[in-house]
PDB file of N, CA and C in Angstrom:
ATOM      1  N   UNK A   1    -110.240  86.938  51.691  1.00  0.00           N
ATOM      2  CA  UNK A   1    -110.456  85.627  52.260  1.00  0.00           C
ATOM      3  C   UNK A   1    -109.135  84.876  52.276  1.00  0.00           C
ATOM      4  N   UNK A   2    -108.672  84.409  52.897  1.00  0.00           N
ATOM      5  CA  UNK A   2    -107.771  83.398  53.515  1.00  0.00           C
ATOM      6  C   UNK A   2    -107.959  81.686  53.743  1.00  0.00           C
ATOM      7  N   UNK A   3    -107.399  81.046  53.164  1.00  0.00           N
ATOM      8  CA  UNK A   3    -107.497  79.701  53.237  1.00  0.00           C
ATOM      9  C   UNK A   3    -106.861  79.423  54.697  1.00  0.00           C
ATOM     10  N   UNK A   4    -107.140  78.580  55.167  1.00  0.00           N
ATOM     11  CA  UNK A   4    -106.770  78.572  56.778  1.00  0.00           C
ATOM     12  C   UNK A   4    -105.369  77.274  56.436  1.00  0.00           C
ATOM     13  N   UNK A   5    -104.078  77.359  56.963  1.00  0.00           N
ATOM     14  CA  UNK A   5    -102.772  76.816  56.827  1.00  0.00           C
ATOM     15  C   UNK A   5    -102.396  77.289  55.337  1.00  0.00           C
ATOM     16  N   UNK A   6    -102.932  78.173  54.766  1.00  0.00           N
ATOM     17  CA  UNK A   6    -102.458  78.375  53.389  1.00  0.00           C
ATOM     18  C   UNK A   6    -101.101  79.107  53.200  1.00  0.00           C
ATOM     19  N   UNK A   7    -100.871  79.830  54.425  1.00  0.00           N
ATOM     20  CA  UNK A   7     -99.544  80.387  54.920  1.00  0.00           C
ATOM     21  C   UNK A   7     -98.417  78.973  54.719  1.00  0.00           C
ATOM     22  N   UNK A   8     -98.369  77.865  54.766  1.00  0.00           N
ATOM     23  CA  UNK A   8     -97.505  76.819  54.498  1.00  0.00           C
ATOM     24  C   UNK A   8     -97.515  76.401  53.127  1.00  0.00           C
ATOM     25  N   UNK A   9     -98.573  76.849  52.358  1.00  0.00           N
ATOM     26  CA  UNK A   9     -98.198  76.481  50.940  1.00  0.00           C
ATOM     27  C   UNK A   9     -97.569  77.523  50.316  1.00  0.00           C
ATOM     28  N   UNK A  10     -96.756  77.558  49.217  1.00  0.00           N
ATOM     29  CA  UNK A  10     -96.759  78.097  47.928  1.00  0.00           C
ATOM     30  C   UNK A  10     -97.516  79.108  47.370  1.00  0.00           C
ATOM     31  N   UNK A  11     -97.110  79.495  46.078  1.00  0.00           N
ATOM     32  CA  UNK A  11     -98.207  80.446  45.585  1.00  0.00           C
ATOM     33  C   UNK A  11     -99.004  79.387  44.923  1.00  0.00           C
ATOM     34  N   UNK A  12     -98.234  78.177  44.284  1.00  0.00           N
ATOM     35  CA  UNK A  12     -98.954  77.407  42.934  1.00  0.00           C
ATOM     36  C   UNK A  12     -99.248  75.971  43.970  1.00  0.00           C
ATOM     37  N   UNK A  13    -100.730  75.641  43.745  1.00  0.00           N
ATOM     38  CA  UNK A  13    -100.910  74.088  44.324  1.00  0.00           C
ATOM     39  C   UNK A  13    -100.751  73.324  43.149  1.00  0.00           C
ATOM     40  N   UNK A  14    -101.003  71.863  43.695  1.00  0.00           N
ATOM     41  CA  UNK A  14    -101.117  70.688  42.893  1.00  0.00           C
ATOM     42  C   UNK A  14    -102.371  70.715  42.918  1.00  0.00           C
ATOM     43  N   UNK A  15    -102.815  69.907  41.903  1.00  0.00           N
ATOM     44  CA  UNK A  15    -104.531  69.396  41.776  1.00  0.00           C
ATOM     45  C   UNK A  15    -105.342  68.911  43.237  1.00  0.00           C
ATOM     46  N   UNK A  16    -104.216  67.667  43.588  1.00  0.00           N
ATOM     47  CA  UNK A  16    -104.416  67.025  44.730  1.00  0.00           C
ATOM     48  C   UNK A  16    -104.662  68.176  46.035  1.00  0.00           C
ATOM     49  N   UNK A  17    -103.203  69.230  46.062  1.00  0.00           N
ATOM     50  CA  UNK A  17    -103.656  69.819  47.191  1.00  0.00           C
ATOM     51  C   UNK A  17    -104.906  70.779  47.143  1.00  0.00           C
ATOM     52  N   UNK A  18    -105.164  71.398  46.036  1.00  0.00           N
ATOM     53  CA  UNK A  18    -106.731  72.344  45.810  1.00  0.00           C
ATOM     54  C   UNK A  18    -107.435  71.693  46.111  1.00  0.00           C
ATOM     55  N   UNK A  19    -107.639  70.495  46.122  1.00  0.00           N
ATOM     56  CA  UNK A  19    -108.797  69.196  46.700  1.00  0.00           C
ATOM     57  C   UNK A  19    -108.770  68.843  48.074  1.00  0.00           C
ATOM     58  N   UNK A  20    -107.797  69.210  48.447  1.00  0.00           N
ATOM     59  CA  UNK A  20    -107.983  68.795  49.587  1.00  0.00           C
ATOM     60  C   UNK A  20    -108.248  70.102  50.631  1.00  0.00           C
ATOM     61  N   UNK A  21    -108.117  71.257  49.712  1.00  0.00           N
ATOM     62  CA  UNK A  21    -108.352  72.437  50.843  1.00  0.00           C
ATOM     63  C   UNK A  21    -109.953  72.974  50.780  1.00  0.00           C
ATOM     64  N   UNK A  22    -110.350  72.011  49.304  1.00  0.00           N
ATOM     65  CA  UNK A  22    -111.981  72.241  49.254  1.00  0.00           C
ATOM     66  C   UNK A  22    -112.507  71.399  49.440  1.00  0.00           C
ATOM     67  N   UNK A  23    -112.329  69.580  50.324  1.00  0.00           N
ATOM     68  CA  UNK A  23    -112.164  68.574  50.537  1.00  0.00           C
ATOM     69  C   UNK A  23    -113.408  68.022  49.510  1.00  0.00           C
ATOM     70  N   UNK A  24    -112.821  68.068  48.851  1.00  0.00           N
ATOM     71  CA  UNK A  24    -113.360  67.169  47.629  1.00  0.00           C
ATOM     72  C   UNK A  24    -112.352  66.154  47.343  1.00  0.00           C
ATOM     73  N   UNK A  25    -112.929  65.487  45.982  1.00  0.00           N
ATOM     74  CA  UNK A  25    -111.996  64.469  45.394  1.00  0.00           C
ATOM     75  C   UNK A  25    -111.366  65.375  43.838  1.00  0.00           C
ATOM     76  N   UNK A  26    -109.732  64.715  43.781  1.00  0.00           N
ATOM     77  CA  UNK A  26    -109.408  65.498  42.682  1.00  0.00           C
ATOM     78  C   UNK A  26    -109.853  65.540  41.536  1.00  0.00           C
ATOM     79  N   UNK A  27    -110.525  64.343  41.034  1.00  0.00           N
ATOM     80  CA  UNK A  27    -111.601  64.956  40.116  1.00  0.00           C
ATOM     81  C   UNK A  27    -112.363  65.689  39.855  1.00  0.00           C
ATOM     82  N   UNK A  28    -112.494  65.971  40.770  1.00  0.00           N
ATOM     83  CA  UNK A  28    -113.471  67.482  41.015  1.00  0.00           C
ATOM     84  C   UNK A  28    -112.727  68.445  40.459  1.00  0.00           C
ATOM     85  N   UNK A  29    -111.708  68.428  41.156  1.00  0.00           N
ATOM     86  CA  UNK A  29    -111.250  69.824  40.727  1.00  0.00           C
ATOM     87  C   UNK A  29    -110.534  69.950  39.444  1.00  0.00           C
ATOM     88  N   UNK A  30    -110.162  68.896  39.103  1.00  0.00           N
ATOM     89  CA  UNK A  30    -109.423  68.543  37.667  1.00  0.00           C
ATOM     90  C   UNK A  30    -110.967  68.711  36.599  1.00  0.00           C
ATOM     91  N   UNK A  31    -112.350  68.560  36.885  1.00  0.00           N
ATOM     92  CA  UNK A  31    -113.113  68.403  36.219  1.00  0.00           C
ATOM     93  C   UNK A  31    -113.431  70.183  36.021  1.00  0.00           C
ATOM     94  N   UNK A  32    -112.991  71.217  37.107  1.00  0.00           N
ATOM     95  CA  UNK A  32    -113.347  72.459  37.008  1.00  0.00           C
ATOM     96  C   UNK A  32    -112.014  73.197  36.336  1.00  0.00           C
ATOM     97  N   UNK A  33    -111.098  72.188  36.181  1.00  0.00           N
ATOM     98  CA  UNK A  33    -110.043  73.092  35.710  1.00  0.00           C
ATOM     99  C   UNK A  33    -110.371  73.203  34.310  1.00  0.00           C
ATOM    100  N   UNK A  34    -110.920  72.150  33.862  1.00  0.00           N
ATOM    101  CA  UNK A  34    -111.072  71.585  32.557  1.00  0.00           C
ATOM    102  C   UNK A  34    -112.072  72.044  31.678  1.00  0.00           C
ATOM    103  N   UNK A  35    -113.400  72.607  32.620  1.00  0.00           N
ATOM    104  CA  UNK A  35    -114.186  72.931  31.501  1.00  0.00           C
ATOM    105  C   UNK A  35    -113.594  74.465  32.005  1.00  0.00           C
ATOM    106  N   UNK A  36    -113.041  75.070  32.427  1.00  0.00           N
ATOM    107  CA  UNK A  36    -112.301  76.518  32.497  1.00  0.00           C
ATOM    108  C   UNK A  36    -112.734  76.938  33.879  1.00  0.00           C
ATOM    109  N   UNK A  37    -113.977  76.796  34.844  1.00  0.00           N
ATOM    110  CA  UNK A  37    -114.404  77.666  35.838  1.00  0.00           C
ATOM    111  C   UNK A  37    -113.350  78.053  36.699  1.00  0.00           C
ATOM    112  N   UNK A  38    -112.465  77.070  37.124  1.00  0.00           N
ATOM    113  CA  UNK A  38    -111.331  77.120  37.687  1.00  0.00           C
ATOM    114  C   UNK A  38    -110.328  78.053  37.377  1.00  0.00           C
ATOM    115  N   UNK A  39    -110.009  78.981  37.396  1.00  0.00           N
ATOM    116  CA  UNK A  39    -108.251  79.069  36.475  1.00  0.00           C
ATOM    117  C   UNK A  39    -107.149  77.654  36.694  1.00  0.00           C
ATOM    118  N   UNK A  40    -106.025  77.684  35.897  1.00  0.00           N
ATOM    119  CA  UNK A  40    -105.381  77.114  36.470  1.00  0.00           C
ATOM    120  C   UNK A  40    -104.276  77.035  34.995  1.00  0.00           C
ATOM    121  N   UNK A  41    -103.102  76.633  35.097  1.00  0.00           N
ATOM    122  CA  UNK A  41    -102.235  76.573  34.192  1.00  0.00           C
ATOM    123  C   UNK A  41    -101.501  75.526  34.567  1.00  0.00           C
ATOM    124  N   UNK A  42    -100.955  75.443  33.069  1.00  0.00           N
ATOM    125  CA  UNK A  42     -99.790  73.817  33.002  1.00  0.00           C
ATOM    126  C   UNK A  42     -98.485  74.219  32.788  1.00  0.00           C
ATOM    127  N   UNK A  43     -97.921  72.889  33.383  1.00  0.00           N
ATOM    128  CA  UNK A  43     -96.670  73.667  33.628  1.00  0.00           C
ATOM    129  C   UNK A  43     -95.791  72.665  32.349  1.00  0.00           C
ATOM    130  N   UNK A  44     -95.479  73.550  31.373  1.00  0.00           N
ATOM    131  CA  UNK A  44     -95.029  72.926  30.130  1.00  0.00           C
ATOM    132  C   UNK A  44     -96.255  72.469  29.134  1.00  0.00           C
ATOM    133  N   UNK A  45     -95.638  72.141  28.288  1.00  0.00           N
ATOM    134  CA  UNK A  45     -97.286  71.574  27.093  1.00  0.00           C
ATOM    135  C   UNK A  45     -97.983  70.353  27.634  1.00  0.00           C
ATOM    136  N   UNK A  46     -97.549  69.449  28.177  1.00  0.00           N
ATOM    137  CA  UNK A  46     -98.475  68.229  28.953  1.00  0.00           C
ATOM    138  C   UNK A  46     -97.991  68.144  30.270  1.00  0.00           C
ATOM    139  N   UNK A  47     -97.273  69.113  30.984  1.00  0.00           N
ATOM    140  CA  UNK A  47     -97.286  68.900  31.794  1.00  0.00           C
ATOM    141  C   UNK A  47     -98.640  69.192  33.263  1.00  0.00           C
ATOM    142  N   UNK A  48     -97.975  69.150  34.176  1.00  0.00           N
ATOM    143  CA  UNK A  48     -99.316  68.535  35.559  1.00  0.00           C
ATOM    144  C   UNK A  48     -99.508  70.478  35.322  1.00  0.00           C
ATOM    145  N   UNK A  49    -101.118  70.202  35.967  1.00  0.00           N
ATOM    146  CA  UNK A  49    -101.941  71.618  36.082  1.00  0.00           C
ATOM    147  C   UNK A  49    -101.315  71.729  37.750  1.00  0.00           C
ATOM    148  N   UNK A  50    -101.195  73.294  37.648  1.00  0.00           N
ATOM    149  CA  UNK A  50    -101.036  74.142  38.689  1.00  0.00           C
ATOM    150  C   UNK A  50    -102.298  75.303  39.267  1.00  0.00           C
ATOM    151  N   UNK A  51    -102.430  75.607  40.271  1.00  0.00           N
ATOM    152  CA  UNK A  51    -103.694  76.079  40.728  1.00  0.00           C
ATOM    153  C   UNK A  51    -103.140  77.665  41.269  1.00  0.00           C
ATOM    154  N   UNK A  52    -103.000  78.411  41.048  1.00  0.00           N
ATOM    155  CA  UNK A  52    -102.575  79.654  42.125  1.00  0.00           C
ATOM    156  C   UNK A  52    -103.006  80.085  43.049  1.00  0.00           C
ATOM    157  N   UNK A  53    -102.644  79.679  44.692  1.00  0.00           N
ATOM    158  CA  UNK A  53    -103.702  79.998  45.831  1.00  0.00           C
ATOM    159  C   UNK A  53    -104.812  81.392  45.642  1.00  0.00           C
ATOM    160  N   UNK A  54    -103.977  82.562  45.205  1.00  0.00           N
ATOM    161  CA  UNK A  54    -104.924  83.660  45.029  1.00  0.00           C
ATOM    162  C   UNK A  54    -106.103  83.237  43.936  1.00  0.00           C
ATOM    163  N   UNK A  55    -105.610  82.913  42.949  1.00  0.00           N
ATOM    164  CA  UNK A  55    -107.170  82.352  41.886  1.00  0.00           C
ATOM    165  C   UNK A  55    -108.094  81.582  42.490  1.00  0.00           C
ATOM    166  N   UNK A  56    -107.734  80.257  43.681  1.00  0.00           N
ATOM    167  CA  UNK A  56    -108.453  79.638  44.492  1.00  0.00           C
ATOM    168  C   UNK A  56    -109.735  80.377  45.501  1.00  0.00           C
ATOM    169  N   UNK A  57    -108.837  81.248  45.876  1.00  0.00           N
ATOM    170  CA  UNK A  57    -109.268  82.262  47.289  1.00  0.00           C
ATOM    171  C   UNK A  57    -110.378  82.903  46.560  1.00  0.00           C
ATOM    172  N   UNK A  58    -109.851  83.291  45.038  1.00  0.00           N
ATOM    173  CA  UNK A  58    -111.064  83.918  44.616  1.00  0.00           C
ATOM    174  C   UNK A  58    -112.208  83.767  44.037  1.00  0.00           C
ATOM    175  N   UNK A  59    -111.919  82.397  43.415  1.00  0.00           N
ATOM    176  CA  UNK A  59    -112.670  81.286  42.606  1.00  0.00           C
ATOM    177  C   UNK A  59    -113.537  80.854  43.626  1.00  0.00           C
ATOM    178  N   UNK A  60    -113.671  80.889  45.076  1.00  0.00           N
ATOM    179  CA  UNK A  60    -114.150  80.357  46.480  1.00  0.00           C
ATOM    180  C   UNK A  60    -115.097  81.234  46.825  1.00  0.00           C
ATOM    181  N   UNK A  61    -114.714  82.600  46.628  1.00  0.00           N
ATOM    182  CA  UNK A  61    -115.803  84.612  46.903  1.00  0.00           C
ATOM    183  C   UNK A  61    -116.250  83.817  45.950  1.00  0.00           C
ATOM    184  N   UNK A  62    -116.233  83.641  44.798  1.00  0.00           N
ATOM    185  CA  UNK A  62    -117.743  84.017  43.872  1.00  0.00           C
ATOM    186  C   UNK A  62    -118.394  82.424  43.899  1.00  0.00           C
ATOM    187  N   UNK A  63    -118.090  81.555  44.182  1.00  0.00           N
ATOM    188  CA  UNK A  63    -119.077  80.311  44.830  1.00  0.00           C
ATOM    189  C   UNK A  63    -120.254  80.988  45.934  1.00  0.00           C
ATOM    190  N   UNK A  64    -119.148  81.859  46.742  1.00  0.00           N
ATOM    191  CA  UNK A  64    -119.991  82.437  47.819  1.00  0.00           C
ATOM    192  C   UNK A  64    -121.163  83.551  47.281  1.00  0.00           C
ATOM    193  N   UNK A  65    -120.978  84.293  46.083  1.00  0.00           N
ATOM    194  CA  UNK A  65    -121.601  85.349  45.814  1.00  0.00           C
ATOM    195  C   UNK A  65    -122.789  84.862  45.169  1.00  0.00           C
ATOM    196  N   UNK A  66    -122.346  83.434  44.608  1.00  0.00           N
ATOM    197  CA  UNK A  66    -123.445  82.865  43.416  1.00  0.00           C
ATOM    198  C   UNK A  66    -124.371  82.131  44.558  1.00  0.00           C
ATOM    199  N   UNK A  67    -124.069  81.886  45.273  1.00  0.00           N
ATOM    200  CA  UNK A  67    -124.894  81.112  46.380  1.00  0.00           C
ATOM    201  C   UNK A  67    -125.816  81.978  46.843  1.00  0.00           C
ATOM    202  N   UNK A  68    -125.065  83.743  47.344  1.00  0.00           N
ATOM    203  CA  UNK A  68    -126.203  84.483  47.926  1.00  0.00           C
ATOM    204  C   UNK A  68    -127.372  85.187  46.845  1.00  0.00           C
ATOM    205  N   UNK A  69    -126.788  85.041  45.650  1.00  0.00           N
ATOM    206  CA  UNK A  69    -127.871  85.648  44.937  1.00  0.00           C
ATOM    207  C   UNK A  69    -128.796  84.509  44.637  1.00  0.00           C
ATOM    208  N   UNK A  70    -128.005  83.162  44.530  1.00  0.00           N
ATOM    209  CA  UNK A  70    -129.278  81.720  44.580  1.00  0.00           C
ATOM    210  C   UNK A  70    -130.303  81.775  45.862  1.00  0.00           C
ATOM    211  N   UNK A  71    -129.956  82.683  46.985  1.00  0.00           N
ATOM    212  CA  UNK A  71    -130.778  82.836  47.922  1.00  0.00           C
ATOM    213  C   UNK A  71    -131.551  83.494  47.914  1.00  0.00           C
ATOM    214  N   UNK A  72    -131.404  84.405  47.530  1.00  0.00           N
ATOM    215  CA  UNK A  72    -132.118  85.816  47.517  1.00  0.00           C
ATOM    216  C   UNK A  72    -133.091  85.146  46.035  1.00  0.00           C
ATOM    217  N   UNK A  73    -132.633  84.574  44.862  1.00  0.00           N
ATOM    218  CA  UNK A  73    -133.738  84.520  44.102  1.00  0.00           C
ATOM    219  C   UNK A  73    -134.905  83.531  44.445  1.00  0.00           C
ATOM    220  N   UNK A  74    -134.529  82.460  45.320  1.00  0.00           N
ATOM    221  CA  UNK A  74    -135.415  81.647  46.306  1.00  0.00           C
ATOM    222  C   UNK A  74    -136.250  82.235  47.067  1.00  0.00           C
ATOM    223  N   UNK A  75    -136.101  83.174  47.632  1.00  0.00           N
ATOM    224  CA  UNK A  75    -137.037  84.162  48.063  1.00  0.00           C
ATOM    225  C   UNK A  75    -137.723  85.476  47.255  1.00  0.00           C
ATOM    226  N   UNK A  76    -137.834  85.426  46.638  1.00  0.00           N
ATOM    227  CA  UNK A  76    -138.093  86.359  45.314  1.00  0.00           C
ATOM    228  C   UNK A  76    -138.744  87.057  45.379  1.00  0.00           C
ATOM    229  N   UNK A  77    -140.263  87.285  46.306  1.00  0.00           N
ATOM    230  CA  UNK A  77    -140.796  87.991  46.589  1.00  0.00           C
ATOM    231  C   UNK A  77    -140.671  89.342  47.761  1.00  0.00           C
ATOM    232  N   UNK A  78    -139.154  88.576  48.224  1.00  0.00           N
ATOM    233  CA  UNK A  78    -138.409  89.186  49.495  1.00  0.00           C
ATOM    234  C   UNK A  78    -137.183  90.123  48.752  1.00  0.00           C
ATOM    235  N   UNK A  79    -136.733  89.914  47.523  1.00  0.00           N
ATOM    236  CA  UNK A  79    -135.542  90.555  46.890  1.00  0.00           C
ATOM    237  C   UNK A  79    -135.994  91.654  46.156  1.00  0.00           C
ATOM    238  N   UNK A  80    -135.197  92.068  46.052  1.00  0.00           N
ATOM    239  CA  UNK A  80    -135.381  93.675  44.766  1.00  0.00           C
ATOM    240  C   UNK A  80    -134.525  93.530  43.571  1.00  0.00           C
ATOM    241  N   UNK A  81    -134.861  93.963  42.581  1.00  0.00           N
ATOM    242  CA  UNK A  81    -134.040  93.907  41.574  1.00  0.00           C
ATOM    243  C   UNK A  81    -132.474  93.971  41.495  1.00  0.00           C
ATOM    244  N   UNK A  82    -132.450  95.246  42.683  1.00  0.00           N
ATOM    245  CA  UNK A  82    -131.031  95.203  42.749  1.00  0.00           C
ATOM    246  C   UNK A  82    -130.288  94.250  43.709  1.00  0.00           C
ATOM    247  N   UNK A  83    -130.610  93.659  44.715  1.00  0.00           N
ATOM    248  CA  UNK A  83    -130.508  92.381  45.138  1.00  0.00           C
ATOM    249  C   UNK A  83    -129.871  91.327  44.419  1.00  0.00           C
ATOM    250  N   UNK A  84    -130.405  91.206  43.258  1.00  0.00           N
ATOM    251  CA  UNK A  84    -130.604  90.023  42.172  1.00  0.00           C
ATOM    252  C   UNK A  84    -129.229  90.281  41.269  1.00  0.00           C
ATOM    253  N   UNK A  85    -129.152  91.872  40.783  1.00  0.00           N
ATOM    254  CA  UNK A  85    -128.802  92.171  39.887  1.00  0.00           C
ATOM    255  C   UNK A  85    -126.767  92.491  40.487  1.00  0.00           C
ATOM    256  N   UNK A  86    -125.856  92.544  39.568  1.00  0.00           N
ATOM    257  CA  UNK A  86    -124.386  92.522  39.992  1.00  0.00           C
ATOM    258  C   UNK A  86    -124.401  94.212  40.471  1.00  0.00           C
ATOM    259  N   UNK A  87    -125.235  94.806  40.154  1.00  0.00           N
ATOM    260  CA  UNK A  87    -125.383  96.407  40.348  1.00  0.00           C
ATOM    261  C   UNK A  87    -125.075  96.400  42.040  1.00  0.00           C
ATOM    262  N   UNK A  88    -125.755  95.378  42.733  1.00  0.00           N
ATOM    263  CA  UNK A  88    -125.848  95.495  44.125  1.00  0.00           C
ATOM    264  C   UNK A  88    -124.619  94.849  44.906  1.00  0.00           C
ATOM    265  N   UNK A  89    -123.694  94.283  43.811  1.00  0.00           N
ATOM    266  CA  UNK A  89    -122.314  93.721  44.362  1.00  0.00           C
ATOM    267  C   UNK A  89    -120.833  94.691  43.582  1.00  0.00           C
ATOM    268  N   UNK A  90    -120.129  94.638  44.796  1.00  0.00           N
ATOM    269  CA  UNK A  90    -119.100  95.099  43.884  1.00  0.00           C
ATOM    270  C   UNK A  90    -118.383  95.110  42.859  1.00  0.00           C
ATOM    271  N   UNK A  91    -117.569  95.449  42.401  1.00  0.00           N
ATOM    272  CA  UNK A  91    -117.615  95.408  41.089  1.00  0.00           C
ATOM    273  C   UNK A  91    -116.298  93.785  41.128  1.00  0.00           C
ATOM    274  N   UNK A  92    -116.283  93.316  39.961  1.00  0.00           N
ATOM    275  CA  UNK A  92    -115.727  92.146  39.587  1.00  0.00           C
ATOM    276  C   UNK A  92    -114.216  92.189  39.583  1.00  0.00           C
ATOM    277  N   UNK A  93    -113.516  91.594  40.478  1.00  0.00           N
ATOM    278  CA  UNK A  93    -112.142  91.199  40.780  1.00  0.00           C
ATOM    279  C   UNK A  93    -111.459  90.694  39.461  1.00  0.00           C
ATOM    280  N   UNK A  94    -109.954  91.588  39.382  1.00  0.00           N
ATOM    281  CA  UNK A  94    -109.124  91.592  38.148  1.00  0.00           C
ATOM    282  C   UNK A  94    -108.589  90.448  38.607  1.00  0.00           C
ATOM    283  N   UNK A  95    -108.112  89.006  37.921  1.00  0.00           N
ATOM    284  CA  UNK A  95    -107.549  88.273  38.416  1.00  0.00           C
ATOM    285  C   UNK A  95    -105.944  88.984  37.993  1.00  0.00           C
ATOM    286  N   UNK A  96    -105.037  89.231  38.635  1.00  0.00           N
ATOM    287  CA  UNK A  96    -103.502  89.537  38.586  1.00  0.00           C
ATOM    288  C   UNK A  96    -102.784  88.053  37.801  1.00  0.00           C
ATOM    289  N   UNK A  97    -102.179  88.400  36.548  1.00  0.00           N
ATOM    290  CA  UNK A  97    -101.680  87.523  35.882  1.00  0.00           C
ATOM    291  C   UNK A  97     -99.714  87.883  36.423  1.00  0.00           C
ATOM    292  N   UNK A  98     -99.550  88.374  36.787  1.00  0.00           N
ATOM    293  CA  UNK A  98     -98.064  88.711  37.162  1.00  0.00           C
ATOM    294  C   UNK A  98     -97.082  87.515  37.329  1.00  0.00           C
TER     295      UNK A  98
END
């Protein structure tokens, strides 16, 4: 997946810009960095959080993955176990710390 103009950023966003490519408000995303769902790292001991477009891109697939299995369990009588279950998705993306 590809963020669309993400070719003009960086590898590392600001808070502000991750917010604005998921057009939210930066609290938002400062609120996901914080309880961990997010990745994201600081740059120095208090310094400002940094976002890494690839952790974004990927942090974005599994919004998408958690959504289709929230679908599929909404229909429940329509799903199969393996449907439901991670057995029926690929297997889980290494985030690259490099």
């Amino acid at each position: 997946m590809t963020i669309p103009g993400s070719s003009d950023l960086g590898r590392f966003l600001t808070v502000a810009e991750a917010a604005e490519l998921l057009s939210v408000e930066v609290t938002t995303v400062d609120g996901l960095i914080r309880s961990g769902e997010l990745p994201a790292i600081r740059v120095g001991d208090t310094g400002p959080w940094r976002v890494e477009l690839t952790q974004l891109q990927l942090w974005i697939q599994d919004r998408y993955e958690d959504t289709r299995r929230h679908a599929q369990w909404q229909e429940g009588e329509f799903a199969t176990v393996l449907d439901l279950s991670a057995a029926g998705s690929p297997p889980p993306r290494l985030r690259p710390v490099d």
